[in-house]
Protein backbone atom coordinates (compact mmCIF):
# COMPACT_ATOMS: atom_id res chain seq x y z
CA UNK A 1 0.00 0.00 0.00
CA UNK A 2 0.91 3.61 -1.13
CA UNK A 3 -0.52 6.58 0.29
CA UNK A 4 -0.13 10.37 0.42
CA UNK A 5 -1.38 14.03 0.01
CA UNK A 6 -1.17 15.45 -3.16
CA UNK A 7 0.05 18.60 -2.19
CA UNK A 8 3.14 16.73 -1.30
CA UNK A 9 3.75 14.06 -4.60
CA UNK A 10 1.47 15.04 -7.70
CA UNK A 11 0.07 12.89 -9.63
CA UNK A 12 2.50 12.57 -12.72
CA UNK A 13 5.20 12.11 -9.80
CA UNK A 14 2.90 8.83 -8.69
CA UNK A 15 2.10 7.30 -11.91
CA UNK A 16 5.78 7.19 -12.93
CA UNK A 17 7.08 5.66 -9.63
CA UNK A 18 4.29 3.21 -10.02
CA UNK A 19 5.36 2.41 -13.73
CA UNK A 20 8.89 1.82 -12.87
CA UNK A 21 8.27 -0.52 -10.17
CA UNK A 22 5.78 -2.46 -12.60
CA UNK A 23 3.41 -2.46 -10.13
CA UNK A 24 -0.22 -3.41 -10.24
CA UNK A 25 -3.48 -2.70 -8.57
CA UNK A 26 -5.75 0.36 -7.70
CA UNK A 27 -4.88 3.85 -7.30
CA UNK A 28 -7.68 5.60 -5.66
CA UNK A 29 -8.00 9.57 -5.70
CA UNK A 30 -9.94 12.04 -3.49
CA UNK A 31 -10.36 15.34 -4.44
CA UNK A 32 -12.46 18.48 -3.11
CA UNK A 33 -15.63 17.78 -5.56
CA UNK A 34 -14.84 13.79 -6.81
CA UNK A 35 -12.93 10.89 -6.49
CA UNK A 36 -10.93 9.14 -9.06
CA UNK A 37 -9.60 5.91 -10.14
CA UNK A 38 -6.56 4.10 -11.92
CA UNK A 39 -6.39 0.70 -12.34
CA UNK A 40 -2.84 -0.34 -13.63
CA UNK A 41 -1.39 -3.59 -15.13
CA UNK A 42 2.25 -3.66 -14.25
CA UNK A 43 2.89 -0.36 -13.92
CA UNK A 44 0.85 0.51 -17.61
CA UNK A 45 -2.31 2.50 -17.10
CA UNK A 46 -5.68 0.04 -17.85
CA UNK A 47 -8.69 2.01 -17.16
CA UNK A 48 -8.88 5.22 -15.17
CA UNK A 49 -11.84 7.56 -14.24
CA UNK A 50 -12.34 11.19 -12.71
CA UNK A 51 -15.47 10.73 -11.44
CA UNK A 52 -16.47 6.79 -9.77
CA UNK A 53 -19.67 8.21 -8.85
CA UNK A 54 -20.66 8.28 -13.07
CA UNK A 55 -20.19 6.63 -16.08
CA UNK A 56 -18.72 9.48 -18.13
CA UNK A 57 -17.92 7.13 -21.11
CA UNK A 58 -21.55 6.38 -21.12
CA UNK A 59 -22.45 9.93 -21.56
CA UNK A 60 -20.04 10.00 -24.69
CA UNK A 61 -21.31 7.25 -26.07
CA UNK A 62 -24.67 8.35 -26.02
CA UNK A 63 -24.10 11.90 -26.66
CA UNK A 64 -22.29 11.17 -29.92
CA UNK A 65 -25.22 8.66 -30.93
CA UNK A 66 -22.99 5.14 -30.62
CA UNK A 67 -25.28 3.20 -28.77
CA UNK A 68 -28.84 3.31 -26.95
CA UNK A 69 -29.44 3.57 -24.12
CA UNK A 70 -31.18 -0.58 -23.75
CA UNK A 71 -27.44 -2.10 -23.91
CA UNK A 72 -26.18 0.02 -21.26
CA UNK A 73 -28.82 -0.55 -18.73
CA UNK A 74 -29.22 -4.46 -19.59
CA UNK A 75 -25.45 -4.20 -18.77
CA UNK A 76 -25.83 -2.30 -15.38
CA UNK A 77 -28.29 -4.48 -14.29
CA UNK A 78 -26.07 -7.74 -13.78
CA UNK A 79 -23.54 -5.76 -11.72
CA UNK A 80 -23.51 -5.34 -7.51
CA UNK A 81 -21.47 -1.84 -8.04
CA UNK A 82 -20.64 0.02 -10.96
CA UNK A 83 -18.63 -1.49 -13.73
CA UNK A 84 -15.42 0.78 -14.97
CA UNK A 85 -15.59 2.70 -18.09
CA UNK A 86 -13.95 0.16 -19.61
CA UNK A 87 -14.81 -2.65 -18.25
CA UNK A 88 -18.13 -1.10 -19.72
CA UNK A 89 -16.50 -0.89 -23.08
CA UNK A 90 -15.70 -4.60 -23.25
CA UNK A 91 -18.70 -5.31 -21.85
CA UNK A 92 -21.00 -3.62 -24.81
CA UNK A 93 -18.27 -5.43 -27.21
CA UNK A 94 -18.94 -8.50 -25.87
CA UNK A 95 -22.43 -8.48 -26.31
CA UNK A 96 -22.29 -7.29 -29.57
CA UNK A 97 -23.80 -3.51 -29.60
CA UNK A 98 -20.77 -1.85 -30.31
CA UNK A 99 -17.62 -2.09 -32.40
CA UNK A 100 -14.10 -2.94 -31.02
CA UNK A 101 -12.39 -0.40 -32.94
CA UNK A 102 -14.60 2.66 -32.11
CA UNK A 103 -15.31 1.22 -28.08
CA UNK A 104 -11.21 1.53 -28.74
CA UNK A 105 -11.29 5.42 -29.82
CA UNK A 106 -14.17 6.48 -27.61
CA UNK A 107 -12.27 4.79 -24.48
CA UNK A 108 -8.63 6.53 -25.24
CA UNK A 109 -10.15 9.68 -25.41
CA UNK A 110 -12.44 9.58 -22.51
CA UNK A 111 -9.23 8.30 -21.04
CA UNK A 112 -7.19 11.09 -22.00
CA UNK A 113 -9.72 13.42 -20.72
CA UNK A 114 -9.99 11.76 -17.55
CA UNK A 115 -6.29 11.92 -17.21
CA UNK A 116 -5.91 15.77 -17.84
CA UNK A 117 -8.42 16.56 -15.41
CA UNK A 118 -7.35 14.20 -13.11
CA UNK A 119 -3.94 16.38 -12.73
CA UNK A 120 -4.99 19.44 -12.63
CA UNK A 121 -5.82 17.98 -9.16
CA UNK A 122 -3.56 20.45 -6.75
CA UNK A 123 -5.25 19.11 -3.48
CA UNK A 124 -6.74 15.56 -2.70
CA UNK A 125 -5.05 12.54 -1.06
CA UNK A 126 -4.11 9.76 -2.62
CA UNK A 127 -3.73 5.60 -1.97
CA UNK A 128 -2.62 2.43 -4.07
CA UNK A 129 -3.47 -0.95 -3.35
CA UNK A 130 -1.54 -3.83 -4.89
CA UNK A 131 -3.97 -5.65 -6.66
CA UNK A 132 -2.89 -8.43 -9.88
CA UNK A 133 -6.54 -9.13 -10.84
CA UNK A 134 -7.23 -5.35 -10.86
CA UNK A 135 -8.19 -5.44 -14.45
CA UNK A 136 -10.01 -8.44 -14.89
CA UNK A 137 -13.18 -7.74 -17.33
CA UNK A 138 -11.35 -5.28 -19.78
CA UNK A 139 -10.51 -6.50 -22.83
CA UNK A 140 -6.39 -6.23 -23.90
CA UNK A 141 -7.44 -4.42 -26.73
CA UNK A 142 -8.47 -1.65 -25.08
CA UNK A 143 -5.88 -1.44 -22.56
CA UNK A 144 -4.21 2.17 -22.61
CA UNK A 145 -0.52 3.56 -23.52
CA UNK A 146 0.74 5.56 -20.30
CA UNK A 147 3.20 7.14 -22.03
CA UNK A 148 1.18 8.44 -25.21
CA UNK A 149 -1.30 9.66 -22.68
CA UNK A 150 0.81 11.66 -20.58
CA UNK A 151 1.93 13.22 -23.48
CA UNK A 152 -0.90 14.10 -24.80
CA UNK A 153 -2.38 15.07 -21.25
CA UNK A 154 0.22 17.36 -20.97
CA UNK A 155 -0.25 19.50 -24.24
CA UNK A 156 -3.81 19.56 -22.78
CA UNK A 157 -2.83 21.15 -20.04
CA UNK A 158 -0.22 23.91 -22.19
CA UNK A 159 -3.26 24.85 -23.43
CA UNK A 160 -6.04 24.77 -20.57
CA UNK A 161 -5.55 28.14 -19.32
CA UNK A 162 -5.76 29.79 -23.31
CA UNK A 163 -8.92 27.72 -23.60
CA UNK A 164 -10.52 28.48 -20.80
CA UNK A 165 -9.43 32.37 -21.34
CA UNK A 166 -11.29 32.34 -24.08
CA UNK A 167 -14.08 30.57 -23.34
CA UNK A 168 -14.47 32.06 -19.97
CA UNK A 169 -16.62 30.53 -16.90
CA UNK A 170 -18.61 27.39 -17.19
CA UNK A 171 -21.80 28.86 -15.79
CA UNK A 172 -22.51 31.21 -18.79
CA UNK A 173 -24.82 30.06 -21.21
CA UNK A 174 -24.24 28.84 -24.75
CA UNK A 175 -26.45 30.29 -27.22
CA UNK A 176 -27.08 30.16 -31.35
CA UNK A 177 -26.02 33.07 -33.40
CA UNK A 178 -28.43 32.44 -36.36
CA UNK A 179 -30.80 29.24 -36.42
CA UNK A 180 -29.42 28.91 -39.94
CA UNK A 181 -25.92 28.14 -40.71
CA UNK A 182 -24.26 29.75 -43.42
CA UNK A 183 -24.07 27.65 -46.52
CA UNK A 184 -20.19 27.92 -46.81
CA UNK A 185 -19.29 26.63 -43.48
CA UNK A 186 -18.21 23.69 -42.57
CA UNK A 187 -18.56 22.24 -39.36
CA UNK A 188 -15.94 19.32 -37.77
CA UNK A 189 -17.63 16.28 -36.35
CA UNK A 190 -16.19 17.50 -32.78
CA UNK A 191 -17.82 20.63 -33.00
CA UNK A 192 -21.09 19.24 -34.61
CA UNK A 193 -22.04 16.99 -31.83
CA UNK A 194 -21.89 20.18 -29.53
CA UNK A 195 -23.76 21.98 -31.83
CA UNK A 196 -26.38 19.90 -31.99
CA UNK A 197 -27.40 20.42 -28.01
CA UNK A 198 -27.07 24.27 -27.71
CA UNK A 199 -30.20 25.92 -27.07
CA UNK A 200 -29.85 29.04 -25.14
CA UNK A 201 -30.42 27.97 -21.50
CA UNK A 202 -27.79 24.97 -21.23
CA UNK A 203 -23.98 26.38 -19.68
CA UNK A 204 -20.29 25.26 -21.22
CA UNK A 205 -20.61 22.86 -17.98
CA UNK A 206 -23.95 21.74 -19.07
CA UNK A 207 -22.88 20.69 -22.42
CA UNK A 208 -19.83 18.91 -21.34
CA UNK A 209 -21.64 16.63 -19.16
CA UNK A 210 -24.56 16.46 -21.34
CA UNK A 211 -22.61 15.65 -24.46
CA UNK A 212 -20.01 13.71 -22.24
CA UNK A 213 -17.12 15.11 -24.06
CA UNK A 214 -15.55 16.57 -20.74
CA UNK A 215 -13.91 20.02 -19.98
CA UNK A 216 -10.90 20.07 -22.78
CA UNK A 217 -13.11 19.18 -25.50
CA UNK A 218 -15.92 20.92 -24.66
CA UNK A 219 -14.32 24.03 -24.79
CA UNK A 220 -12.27 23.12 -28.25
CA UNK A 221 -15.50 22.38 -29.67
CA UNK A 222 -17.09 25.91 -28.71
CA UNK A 223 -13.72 27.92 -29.96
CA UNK A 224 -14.52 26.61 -33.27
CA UNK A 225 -17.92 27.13 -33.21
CA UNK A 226 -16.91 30.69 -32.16
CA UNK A 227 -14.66 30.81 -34.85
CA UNK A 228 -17.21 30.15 -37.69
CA UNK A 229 -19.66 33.18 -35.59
CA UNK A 230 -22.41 29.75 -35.21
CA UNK A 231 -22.34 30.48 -31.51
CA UNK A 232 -22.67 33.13 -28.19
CA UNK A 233 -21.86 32.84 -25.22
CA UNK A 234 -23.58 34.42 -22.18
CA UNK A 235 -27.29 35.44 -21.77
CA UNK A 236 -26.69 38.40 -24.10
CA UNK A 237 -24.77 36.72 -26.88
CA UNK A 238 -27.35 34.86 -29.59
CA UNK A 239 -30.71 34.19 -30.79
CA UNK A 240 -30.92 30.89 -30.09
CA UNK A 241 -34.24 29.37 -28.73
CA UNK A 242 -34.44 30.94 -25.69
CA UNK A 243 -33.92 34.44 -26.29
CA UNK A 244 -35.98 33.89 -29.85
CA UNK A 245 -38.85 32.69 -27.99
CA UNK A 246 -38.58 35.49 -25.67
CA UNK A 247 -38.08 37.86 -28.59
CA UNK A 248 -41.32 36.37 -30.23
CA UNK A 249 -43.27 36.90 -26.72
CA UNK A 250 -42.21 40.78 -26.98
CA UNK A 251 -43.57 41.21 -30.42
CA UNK A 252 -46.71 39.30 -30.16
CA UNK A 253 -47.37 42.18 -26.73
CA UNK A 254 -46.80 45.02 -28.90
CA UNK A 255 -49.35 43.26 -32.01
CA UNK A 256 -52.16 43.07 -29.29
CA UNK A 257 -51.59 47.12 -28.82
CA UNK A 258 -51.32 47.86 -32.36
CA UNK A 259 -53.34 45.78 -34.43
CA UNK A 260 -55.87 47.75 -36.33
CA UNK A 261 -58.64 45.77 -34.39
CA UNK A 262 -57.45 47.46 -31.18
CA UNK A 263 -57.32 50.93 -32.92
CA UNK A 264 -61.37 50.19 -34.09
CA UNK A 265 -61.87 49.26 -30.11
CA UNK A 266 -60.36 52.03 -28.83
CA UNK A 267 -62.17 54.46 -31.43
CA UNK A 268 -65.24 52.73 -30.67
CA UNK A 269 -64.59 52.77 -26.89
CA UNK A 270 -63.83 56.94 -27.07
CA UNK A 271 -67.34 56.84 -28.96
CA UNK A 272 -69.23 55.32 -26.95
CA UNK A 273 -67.49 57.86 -23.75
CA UNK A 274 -68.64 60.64 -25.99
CA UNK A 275 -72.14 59.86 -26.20
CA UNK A 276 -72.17 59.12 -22.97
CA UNK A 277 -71.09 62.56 -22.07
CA UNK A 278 -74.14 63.75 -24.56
CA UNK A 279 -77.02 62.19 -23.26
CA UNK A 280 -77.86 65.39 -21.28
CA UNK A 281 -77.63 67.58 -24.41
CA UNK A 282 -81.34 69.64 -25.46
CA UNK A 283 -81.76 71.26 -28.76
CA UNK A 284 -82.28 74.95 -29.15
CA UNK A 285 -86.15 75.14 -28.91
CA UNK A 286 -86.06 77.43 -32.17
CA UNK A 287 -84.96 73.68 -33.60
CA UNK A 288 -86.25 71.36 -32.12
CA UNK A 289 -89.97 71.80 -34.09
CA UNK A 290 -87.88 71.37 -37.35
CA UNK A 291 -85.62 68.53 -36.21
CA UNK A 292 -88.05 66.68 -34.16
CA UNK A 293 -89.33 63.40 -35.62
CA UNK A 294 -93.56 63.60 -36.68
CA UNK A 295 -95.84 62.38 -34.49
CA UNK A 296 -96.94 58.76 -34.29
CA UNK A 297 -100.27 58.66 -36.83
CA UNK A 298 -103.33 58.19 -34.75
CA UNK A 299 -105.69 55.23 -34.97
CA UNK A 300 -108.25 57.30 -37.51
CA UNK A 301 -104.95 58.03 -40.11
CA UNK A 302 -103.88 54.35 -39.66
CA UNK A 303 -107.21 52.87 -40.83
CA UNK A 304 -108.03 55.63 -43.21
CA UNK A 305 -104.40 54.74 -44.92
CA UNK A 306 -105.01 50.53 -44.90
CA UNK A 307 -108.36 51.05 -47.15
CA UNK A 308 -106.27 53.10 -49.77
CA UNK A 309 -103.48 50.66 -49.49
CA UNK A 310 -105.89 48.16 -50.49
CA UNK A 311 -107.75 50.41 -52.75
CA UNK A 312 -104.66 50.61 -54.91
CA UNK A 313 -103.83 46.98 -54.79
CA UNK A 314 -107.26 46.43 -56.24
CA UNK A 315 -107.20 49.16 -58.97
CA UNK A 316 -103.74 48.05 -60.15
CA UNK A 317 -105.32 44.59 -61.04
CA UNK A 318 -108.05 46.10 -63.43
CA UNK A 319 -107.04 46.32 -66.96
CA UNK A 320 -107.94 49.74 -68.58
CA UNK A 321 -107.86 51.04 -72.42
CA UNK A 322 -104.40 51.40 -73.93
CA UNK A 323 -105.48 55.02 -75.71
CA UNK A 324 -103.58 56.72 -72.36
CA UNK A 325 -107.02 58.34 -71.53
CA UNK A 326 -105.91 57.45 -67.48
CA UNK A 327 -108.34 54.93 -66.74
CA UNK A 328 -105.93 52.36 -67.31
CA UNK A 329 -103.10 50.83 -64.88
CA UNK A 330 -101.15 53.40 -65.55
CA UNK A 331 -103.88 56.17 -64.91
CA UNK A 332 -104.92 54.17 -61.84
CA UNK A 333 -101.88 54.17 -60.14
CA UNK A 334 -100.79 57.49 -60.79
CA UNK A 335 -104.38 58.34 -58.86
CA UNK A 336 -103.36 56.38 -56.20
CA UNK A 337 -99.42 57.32 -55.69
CA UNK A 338 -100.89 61.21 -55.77
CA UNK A 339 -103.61 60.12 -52.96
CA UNK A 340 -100.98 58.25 -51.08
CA UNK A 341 -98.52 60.81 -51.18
CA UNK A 342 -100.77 63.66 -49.67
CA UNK A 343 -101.92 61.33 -46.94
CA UNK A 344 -98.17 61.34 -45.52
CA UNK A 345 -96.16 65.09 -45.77
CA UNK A 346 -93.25 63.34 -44.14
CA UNK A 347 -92.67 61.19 -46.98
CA UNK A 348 -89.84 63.01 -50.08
CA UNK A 349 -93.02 62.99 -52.98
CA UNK A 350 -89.84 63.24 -55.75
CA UNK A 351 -88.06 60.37 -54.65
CA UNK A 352 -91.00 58.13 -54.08
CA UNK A 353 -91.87 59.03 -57.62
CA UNK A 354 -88.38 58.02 -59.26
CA UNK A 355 -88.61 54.72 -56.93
CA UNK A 356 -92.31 53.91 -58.47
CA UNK A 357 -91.54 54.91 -62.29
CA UNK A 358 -87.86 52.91 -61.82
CA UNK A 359 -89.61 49.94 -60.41
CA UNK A 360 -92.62 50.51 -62.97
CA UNK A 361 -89.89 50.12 -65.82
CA UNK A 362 -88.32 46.55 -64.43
């Protein structure tokens, strides 16, 4: 057994005392937010993890659409304790749902990303236990190069504090420039399958876990998609989703004021307030005799004007002489229209007699 702080031996300082020695087993880390994992085969690097608490390579695997999620849990379901992400990996080969070669790429790149993040650790304690069966379940194919990946972990971490410059804090909000790419862009696979899960609300955190690519790769996917002006980043930054849905909310408030349907309503509204404010208005009494409507005919005028009503209908009926001598239709109704007529002074006598001779002519 090996144990320590890590403010005293860091972690590159371990992994290379453990790989001369040859040594295998379990190196377990604790950190302020997670605990990690190594699992070495004489002194080589088999599987390792920064988180035991999750399946990261899961989340990659589904994020960048390699499996569904059925294997996975079928696989999960057979196990006491969680399985290593690649004891996972062999385990989904095994059964058939996915292939060697890519379960090979996915797991050397979670593995890399696991590694850089693992040593950024600058606090945490530390503690290997010799163990030869350590990596039983994970296939020698996918077994990992420690040397390649501290290499590569290392130019990961040249670059970490550019990147995340840049890129800025992982609470901020990733949002769409346009909802339509421009048609002479072209967008890397990396970047793509970040892309695809940016919709205004989710955080450069969000997406890494989400997509499962980690931190590192994450952040290299958003540069380019900075690059190519497809993405924002904070609240203020795009019109992606969110902010167009909010956008659309703003305009639809100011249609319900200014519709022409609300300008009728409020005409009709001021209107109706001004005749309201009239009702107590009187005419000049010098007008009101001329304006006022007639009075309401009495009983006498409304019998006396039925019997020439029907007096007319009859007379119209009865077919006169055709010499014009007026004792015909025509002579017969131009009696009655004149009798008609003077009964009723309210009534316009011209146009009542263009109405009957237009009529007359149809």
């Amino acid at each position: 057994m090996l144990e320590g702080d890590l403010g005293d031996f860091s972690l590159a300082e371990i992994l290379q005392l453990l790989g001369f020695s040859k040594k295998s087993g379990r190196l377990q880390l604790h950190g302020p937010r997670s605990a990690g994992r190594m699992i070495l085969t004489d002194g080589q690097l088999i599987d390792l993890t920064a988180d035991v608490a999750r399946l990261g390579v899961v989340r990659r695997l589904l994020g960048m659409g390699y499996v569904r999620p059925e294997p996975v849990e079928e696989v999960l379901r057979d196990r006491e304790v969680l399985p290593t992400d690649q004891q996972l990996l062999s385990s989904l080969v095994e059964r058939g749902d996915l292939d060697q070669e890519l379960a090979e790429d996915v797991g050397r790149n979670h593995a890399l990303e696991s590694l850089a993040e693992l040593l950024r650790w600058s606090e945490g304690s530390f503690r290997f236990d010799a163990d030869k069966d350590a990596a039983a379940g994970i296939a020698h194919g996918l077994s990992l190069s420690t040397e390649q990946l501290m290499e590569q972990a290392r130019e990961r971490l040249a670059g970490w504090d550019e990147l995340a410059q840049r890129i800025g804090p992982g609470d901020q909000p990733v949002t769409l420039v346009s909802p339509v790419p421009p048609r002479d862009v072209t967008i890397p696979a990396a970047a793509w399958g970040v892309l695809m899960f940016v919709d205004g609300r989710r955080t450069v955190d969000e997406l890494a876990t989400l997509t499962g690519r980690g931190a590192y790769d994450t952040r290299l996917a958003l540069a380019e998609l900075l690059d190519h002006e497809l993405v924002a980043l904070g609240s203020d930054g795009g019109s992606g989703p969110a902010s167009l849905a909010e956008a659309i909310t703003r305009i639809a408030e100011l249609e319900a004021v200014h519709h022409p349907g609300a300008l009728v309503q409020d005409a009709a509204s001021a209107f109706g307030a001004a005749s309201d404010q009239d009702e107590d208005l009187t005419l000049p009494a010098e007008l009101s005799g001329d304006l006022a409507p007639p009075p309401p005919p009495s009983e006498e005028d409304v019998v006396e004007e039925e019997d020439e009503t029907v007096e007319a209908v009859e007379l119209a009926t009865v077919e006169g002489d055709e010499d014009g001598s007026g004792e015909g239709p025509s002579g017969l109704r131009t009696k009655v229209r004149g009798d008609r007529l003077r009964t009723d002074p309210s009534i316009d006598e011209d146009l009542v007699s263009r109405l009957i001779d237009g009529v007359e002519e149809m």
